[in-house]
C-alpha atoms as a PDB file:
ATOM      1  CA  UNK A   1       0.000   0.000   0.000  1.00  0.00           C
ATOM      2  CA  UNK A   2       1.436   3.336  -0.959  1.00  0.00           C
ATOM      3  CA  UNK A   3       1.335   5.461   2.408  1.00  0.00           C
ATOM      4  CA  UNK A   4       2.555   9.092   2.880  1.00  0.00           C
ATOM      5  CA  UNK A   5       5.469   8.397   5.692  1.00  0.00           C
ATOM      6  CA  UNK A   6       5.412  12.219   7.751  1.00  0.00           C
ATOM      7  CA  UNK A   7       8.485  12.617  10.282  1.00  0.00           C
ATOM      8  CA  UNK A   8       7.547  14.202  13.897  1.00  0.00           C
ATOM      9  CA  UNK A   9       8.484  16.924  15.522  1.00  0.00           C
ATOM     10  CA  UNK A  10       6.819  18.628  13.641  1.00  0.00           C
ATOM     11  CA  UNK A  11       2.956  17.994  14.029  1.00  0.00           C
ATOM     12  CA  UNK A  12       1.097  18.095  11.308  1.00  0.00           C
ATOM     13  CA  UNK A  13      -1.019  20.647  11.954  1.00  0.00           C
ATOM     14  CA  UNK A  14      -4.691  20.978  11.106  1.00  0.00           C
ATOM     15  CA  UNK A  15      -6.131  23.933   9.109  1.00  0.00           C
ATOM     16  CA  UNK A  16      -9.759  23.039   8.747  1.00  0.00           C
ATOM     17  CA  UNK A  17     -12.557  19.901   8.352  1.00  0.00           C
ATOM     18  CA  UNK A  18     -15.716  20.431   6.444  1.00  0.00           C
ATOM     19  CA  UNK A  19     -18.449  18.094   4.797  1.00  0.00           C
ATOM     20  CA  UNK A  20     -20.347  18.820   1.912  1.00  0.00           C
ATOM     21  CA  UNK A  21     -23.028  16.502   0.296  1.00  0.00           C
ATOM     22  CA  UNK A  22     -23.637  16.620  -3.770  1.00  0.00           C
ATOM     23  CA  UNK A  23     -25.963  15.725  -5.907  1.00  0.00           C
ATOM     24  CA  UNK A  24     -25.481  13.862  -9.176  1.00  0.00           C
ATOM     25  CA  UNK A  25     -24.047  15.518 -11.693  1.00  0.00           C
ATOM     26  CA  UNK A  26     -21.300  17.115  -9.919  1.00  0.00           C
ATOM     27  CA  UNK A  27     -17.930  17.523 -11.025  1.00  0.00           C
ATOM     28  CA  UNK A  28     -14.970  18.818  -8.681  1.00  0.00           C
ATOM     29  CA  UNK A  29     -13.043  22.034  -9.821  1.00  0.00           C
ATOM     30  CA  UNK A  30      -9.939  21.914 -10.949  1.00  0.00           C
ATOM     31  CA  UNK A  31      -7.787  23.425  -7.779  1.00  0.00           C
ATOM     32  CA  UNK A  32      -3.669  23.589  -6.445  1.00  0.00           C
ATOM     33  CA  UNK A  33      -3.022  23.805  -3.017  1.00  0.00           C
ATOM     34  CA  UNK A  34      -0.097  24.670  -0.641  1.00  0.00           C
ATOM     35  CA  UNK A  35      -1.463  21.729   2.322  1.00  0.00           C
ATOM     36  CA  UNK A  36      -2.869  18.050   2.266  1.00  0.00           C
ATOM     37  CA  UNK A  37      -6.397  17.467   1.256  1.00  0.00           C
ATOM     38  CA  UNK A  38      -7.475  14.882   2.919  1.00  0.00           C
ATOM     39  CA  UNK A  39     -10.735  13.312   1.112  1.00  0.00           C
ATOM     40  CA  UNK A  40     -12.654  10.706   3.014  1.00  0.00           C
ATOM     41  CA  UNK A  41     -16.118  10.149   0.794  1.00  0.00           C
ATOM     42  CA  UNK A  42     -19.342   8.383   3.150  1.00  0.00           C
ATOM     43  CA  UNK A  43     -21.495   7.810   0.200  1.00  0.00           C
ATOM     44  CA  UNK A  44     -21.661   7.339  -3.635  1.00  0.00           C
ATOM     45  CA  UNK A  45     -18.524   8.311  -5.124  1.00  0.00           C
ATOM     46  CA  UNK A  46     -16.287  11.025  -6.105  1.00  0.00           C
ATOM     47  CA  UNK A  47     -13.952  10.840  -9.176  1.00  0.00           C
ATOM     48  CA  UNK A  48     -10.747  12.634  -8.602  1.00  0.00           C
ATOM     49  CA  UNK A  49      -7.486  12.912 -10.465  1.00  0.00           C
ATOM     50  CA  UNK A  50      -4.655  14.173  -9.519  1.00  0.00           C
ATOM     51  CA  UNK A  51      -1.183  15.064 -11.798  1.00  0.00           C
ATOM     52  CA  UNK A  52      -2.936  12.802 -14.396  1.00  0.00           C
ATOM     53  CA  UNK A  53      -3.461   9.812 -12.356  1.00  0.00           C
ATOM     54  CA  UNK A  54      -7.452   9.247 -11.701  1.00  0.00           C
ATOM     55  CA  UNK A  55      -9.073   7.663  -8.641  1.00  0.00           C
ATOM     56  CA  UNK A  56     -12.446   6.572  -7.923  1.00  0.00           C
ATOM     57  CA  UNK A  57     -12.834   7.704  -4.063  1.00  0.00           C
ATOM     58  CA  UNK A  58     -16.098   5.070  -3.535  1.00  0.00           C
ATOM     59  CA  UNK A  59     -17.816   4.653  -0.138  1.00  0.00           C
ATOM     60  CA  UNK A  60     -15.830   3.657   2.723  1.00  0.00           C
ATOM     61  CA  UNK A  61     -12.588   5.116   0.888  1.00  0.00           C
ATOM     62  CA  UNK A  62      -9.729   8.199   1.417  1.00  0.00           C
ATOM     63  CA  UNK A  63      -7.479   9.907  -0.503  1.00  0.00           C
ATOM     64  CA  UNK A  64      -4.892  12.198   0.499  1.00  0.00           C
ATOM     65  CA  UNK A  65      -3.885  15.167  -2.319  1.00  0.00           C
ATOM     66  CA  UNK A  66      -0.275  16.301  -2.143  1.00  0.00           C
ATOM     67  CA  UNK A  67       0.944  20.230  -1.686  1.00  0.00           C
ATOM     68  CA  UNK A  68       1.704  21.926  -5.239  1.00  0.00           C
ATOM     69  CA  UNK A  69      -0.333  18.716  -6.514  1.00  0.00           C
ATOM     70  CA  UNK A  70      -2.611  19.823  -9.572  1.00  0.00           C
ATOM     71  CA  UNK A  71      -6.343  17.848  -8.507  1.00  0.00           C
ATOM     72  CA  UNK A  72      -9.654  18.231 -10.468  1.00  0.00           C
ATOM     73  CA  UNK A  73     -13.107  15.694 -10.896  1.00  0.00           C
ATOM     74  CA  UNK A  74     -11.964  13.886 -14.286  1.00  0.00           C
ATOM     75  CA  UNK A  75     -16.203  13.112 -14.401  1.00  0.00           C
ATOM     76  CA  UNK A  76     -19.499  14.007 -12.504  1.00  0.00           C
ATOM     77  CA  UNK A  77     -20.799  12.168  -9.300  1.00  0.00           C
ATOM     78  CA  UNK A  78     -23.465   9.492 -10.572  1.00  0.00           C
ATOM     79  CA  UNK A  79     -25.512   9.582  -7.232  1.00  0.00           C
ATOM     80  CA  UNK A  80     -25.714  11.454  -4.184  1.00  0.00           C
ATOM     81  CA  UNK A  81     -22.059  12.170  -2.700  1.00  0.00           C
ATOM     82  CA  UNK A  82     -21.417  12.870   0.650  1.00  0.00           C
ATOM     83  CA  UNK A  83     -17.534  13.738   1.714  1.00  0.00           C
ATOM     84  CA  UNK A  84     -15.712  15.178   4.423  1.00  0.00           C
ATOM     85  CA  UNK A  85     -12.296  16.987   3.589  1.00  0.00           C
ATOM     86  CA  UNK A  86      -9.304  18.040   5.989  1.00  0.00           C
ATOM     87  CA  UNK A  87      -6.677  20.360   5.114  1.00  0.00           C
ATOM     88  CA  UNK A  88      -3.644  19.806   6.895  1.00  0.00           C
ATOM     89  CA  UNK A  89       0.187  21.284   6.751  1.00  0.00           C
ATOM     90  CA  UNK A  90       3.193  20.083   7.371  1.00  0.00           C
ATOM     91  CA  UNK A  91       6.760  20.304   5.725  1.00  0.00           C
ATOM     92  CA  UNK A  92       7.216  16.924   4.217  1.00  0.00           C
ATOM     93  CA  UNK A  93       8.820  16.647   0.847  1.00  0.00           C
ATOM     94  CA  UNK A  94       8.622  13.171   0.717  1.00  0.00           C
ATOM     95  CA  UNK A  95       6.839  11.284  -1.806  1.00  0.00           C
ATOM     96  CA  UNK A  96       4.172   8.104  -1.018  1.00  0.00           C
ATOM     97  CA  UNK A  97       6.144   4.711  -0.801  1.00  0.00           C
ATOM     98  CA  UNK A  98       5.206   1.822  -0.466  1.00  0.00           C
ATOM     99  CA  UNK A  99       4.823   0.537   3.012  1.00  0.00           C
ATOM    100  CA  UNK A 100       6.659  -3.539   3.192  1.00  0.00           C
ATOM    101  CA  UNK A 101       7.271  -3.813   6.414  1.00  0.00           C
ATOM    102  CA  UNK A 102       5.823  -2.583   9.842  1.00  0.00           C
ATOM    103  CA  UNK A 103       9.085  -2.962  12.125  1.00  0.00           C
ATOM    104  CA  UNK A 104       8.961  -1.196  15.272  1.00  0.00           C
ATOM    105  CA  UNK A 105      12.769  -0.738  15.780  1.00  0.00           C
ATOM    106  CA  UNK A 106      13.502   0.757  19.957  1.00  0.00           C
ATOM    107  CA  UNK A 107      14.616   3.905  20.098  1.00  0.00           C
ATOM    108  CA  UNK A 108      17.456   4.348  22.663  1.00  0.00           C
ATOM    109  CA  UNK A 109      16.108   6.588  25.417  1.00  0.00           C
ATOM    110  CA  UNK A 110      16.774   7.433  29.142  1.00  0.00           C
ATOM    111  CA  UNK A 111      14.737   9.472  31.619  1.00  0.00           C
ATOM    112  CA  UNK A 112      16.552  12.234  32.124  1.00  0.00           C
ATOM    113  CA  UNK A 113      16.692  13.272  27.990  1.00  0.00           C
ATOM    114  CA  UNK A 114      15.749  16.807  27.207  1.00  0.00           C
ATOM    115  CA  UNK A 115      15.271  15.937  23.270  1.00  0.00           C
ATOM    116  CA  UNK A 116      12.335  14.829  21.912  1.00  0.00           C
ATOM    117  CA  UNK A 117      12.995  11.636  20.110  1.00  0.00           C
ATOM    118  CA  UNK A 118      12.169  11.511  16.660  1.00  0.00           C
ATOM    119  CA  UNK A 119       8.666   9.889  15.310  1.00  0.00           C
ATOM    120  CA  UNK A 120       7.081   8.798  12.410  1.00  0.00           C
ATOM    121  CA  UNK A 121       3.620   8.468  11.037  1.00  0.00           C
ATOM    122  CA  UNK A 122       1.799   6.783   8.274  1.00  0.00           C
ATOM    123  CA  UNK A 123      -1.032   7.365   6.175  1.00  0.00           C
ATOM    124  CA  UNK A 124      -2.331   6.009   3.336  1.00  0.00           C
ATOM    125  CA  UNK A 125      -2.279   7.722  -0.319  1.00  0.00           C
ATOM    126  CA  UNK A 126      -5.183   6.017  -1.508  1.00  0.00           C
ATOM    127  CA  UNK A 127      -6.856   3.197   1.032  1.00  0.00           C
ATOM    128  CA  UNK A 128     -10.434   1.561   2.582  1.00  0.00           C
ATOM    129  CA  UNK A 129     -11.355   3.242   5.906  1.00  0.00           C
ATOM    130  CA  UNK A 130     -13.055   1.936   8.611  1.00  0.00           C
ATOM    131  CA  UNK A 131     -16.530   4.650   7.990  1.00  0.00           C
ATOM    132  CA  UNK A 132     -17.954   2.848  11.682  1.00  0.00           C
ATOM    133  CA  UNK A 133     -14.670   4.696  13.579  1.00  0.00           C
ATOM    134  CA  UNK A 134     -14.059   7.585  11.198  1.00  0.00           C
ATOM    135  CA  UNK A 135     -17.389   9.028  10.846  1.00  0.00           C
ATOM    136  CA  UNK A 136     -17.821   9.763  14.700  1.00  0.00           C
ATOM    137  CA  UNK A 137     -14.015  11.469  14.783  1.00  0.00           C
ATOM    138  CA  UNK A 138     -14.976  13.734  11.600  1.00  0.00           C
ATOM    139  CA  UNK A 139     -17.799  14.566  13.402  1.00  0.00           C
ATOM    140  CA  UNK A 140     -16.585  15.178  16.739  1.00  0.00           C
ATOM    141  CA  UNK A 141     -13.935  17.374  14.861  1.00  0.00           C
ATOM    142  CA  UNK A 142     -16.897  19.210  12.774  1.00  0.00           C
ATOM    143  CA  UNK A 143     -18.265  20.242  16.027  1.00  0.00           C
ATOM    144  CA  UNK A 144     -15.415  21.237  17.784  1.00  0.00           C
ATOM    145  CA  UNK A 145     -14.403  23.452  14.506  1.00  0.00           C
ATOM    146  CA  UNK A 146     -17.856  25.088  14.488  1.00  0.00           C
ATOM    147  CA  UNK A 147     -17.047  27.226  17.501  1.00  0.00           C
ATOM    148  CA  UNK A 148     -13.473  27.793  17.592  1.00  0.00           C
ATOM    149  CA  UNK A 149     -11.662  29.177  20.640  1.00  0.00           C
ATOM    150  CA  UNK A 150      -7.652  29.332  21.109  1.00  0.00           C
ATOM    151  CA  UNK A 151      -7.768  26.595  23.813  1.00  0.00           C
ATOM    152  CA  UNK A 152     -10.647  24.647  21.387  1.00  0.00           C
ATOM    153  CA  UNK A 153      -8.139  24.858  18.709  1.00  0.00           C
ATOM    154  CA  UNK A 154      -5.542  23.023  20.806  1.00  0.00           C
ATOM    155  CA  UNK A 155      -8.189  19.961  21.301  1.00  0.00           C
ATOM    156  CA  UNK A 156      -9.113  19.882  17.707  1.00  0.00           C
ATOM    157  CA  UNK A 157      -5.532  19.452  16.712  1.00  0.00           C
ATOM    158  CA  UNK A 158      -5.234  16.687  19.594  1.00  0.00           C
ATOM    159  CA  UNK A 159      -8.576  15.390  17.761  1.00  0.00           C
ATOM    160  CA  UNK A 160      -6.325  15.418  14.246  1.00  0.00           C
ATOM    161  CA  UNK A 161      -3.968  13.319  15.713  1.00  0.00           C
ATOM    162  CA  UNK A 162      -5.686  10.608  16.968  1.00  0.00           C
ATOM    163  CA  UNK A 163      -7.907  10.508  13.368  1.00  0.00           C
ATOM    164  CA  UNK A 164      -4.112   9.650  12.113  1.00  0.00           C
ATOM    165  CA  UNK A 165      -3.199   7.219  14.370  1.00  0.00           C
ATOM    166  CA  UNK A 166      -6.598   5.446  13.505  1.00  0.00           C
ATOM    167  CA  UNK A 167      -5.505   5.740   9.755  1.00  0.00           C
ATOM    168  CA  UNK A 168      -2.106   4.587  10.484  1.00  0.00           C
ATOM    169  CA  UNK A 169      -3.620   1.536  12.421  1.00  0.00           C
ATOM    170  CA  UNK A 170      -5.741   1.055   9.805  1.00  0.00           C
ATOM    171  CA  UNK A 171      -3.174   0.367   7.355  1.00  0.00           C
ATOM    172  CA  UNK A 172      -1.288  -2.045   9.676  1.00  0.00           C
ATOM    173  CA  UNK A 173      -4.140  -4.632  10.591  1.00  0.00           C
ATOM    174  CA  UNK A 174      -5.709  -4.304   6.589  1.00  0.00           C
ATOM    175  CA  UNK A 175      -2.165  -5.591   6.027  1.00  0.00           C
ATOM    176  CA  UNK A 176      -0.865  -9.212   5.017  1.00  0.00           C
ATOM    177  CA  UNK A 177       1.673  -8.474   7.949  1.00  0.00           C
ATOM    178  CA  UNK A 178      -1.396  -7.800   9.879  1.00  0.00           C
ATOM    179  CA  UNK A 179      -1.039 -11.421  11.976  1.00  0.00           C
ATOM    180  CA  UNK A 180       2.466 -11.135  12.502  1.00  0.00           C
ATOM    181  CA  UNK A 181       2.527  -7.293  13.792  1.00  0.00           C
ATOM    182  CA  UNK A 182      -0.030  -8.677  16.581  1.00  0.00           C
ATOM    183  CA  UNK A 183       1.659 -10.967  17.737  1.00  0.00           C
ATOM    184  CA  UNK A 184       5.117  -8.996  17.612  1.00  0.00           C
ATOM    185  CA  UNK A 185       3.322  -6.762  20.056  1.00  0.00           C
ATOM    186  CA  UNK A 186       2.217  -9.428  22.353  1.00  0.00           C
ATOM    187  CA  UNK A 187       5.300 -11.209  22.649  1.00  0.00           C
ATOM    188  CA  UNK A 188       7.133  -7.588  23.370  1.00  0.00           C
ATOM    189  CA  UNK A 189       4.293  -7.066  26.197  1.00  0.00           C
ATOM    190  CA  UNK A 190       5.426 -10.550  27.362  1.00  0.00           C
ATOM    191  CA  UNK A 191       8.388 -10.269  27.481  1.00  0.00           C
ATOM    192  CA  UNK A 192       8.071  -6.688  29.399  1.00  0.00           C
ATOM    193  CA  UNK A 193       5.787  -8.266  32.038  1.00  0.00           C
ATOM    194  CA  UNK A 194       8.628 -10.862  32.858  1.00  0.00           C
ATOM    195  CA  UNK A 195      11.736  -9.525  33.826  1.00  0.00           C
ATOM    196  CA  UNK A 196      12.341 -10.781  36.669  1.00  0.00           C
ATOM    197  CA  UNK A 197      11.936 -14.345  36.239  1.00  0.00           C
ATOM    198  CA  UNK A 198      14.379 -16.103  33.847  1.00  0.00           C
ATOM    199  CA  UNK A 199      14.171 -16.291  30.329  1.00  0.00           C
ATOM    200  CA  UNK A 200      11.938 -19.876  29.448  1.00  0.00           C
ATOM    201  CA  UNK A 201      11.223 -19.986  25.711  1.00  0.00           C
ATOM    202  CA  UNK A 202       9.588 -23.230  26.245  1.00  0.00           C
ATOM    203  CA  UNK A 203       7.307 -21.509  28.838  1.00  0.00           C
ATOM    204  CA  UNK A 204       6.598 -18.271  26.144  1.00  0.00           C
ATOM    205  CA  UNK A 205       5.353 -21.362  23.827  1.00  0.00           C
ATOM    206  CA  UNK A 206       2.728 -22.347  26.738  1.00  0.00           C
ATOM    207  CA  UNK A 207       1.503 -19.026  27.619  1.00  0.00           C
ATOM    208  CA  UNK A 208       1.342 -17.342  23.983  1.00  0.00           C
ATOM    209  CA  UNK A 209       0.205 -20.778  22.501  1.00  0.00           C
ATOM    210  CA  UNK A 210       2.630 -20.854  19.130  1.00  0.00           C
ATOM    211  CA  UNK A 211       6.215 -22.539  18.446  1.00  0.00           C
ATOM    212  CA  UNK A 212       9.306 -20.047  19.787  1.00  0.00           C
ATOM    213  CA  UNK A 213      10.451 -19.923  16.111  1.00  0.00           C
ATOM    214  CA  UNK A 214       7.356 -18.081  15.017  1.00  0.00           C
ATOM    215  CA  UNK A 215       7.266 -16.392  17.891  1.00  0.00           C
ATOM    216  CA  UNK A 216      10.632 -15.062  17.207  1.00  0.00           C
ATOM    217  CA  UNK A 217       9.994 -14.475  13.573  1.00  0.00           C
ATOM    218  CA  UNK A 218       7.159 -11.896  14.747  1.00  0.00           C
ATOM    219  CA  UNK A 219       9.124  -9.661  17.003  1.00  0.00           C
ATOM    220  CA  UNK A 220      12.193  -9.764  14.690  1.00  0.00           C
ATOM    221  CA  UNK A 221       9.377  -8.397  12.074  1.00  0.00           C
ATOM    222  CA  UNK A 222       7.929  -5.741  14.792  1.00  0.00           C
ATOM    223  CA  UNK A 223      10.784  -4.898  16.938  1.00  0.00           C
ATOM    224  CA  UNK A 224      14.389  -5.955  14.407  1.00  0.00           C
ATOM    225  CA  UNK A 225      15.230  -7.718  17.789  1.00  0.00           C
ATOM    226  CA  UNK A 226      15.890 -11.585  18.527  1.00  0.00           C
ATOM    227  CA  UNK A 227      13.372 -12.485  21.925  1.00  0.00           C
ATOM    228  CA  UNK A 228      16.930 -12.309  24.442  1.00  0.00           C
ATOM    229  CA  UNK A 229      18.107  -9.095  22.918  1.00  0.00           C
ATOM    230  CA  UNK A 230      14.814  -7.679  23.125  1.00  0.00           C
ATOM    231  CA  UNK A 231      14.501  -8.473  26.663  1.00  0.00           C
ATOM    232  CA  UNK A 232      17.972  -7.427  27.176  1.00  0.00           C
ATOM    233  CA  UNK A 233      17.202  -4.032  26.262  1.00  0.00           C
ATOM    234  CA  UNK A 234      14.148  -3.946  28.325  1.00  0.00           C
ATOM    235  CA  UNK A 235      16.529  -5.252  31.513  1.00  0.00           C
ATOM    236  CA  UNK A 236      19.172  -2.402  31.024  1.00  0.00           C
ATOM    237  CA  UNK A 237      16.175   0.275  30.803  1.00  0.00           C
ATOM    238  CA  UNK A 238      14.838  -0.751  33.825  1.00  0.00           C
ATOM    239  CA  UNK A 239      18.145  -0.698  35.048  1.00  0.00           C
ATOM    240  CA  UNK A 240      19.096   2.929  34.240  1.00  0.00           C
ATOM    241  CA  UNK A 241      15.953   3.666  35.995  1.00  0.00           C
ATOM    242  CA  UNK A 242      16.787   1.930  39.309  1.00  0.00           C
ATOM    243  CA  UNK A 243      20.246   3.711  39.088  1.00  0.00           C
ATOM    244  CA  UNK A 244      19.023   7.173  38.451  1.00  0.00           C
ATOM    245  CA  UNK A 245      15.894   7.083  40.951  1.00  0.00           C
ATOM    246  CA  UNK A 246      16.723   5.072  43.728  1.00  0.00           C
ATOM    247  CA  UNK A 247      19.546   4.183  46.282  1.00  0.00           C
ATOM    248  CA  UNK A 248      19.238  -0.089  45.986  1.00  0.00           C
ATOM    249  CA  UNK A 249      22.893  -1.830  45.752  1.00  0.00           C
ATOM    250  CA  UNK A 250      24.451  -2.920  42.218  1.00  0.00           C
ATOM    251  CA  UNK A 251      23.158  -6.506  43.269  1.00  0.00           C
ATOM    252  CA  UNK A 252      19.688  -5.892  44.504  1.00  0.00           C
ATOM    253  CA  UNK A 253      19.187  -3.264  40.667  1.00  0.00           C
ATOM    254  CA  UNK A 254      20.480  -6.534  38.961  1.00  0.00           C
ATOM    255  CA  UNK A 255      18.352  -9.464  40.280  1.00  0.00           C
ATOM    256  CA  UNK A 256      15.098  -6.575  40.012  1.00  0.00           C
ATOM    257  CA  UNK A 257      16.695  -6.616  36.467  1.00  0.00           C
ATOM    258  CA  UNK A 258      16.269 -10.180  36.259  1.00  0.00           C
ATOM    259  CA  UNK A 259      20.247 -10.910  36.487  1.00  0.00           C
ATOM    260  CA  UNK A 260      20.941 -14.105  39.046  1.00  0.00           C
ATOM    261  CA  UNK A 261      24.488 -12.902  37.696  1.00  0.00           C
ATOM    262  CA  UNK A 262      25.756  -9.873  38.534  1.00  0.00           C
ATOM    263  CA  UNK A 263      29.148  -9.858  36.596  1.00  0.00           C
ATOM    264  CA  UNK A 264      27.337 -10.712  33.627  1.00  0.00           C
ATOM    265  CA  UNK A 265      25.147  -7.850  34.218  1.00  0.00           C
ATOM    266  CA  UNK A 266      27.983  -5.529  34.789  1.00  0.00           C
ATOM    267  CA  UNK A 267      29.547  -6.871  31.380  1.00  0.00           C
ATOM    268  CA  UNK A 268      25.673  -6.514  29.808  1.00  0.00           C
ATOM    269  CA  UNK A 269      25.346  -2.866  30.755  1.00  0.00           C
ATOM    270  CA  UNK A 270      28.576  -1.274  29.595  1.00  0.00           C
ATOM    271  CA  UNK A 271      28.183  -3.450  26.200  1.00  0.00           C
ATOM    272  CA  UNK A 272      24.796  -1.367  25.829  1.00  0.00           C
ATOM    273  CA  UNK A 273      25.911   2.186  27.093  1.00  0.00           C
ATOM    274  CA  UNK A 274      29.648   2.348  27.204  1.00  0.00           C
ATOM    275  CA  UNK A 275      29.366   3.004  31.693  1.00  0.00           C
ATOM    276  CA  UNK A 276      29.314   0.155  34.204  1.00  0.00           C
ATOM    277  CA  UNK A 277      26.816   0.507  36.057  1.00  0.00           C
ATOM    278  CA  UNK A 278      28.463   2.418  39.071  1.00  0.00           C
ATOM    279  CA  UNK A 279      29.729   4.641  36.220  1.00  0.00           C
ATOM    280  CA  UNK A 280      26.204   5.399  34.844  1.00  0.00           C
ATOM    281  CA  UNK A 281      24.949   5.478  38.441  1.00  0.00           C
ATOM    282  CA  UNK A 282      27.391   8.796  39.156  1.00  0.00           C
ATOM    283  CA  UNK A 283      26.644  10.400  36.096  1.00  0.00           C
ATOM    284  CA  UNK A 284      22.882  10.427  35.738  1.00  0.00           C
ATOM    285  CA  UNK A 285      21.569   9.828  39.584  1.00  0.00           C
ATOM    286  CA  UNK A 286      19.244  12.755  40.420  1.00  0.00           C
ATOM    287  CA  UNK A 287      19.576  13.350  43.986  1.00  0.00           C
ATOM    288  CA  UNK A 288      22.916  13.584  45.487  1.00  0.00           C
END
């Protein structure tokens, strides 16, 4: 599926929502903009092109036009039309790609960072839509943007957001990596929720009900990470936590890390951040 990939900071950032309902007969002008037009048609259909490339925007479906993008009706609505629109900015100059793989990758963080970590979203160019979920956020939104206040503003933008993340989820679960990406996430959870009891793959088999191979497959396809270095990461977070927030020993932040070992931690932990632990520990801890 061809999906519009948008990098965050920044937001994109709503400019306005509106519905409109046609009769038969109508054709869409021929119109350039400097934002996204975001096209998401409830009923009958719409026929759109866009730098020479037509689509048929049918019930149930979206289409996002492109900044600078040239977009006109190619040929009049048949029936009775009804569509909601969004315009939207942001600075992207990328084109749509198409979207192969869903991979979750962990970004390296700590709690004491004063950057915002970089983020991504997706949505599609040209895709189905759930109408049962949209319809009551482009409504709520309508409503909202029908008496606008500064601090109203703020929600509907908040409001925008979470309309994306639908679309994005959208586009993951009406994937053929759909299966895989769910299970990804559940074996992550898992493995989050176990810590501190020693690693068991034959015991992951029991309580996720599928073969450790195919379990691993998964959350190499969601996360880029083999099950143990997945949970190793997880350990050493938790373990940069304990070390900043709290006054336990090396040996009690280790076996709350889930390490019966605590050499191995020590070796573990500077591997992953370059400081042994009583290095990090002096460099990071927030009280003295």
């Amino acid at each position: 599926m061809l999906a519009l990939e948008l990098q965050v900071p920044p937001f994109p950032l709503l400019t306005t929502v509106g519905y409109v309902r046609w009769p038969s007969g109508v054709t869409h002008a021929k119109r350039q903009f400097d934002v996204f037009d975001m096209i998401i048609c409830t009923k009958g259909t719409l026929y759109m092109v866009e730098n020479s490339i037509p689509y048929e925007i049918e019930q149930g479906k979206m289409l996002v036009l492109e900044p600078g993008q040239t977009h006109s009706g190619y040929r009049p609505t048949e029936t009775e039309t009804e569509v909601y629109w969004i315009h939207f900015q942001h600075p992207s100059s990328s084109k749509p790609k198409l979207m192969e793989s869903w991979q979750q990758p962990l970004l390296e963080t700590t709690n004491q960072d004063t950057v915002p970590h970089p983020a991504t979203i997706h949505i599609p160019k040209f895709a189905a839509v759930d109408l049962r979920i949209i319809i009551p956020m482009l409504t709520e939104m309508l409503n909202v943007h029908s008496v606008l206040t500064p601090s109203r503003s703020f929600d509907l933008h908040i409001l925008f957001g979470q309309l994306l993340v639908q679309l994005q989820s959208g586009m993951i679960t009406g994937s053929s990596q759909a299966r895989s990406h769910l299970i990804g996430e559940k074996v992550a959870a898992y493995l989050a929720s176990r810590l501190e009891s020693p690693f068991d793959s034959q015991q992951m088999e029991l309580d996720l009900y599928y073969h450790f191979d195919y379990l691993s497959r998964c959350l190499k396809h969601y996360s880029g990470m083999s099950p143990l270095k997945f949970r190793h990461h997880l350990q050493i977070e938790r373990a940069k936590r304990l070390l900043t927030h709290s006054e336990l020993s090396l040996v009690k932040i280790g076996e709350q890390c889930g390490f019966n070992d605590n050499n191995y931690f020590i070796r573990l932990f500077k591997r992953q951040t370059s400081f042994t632990p009583g290095e990090y520990r002096k460099r990071y801890q927030a009280f003295l």
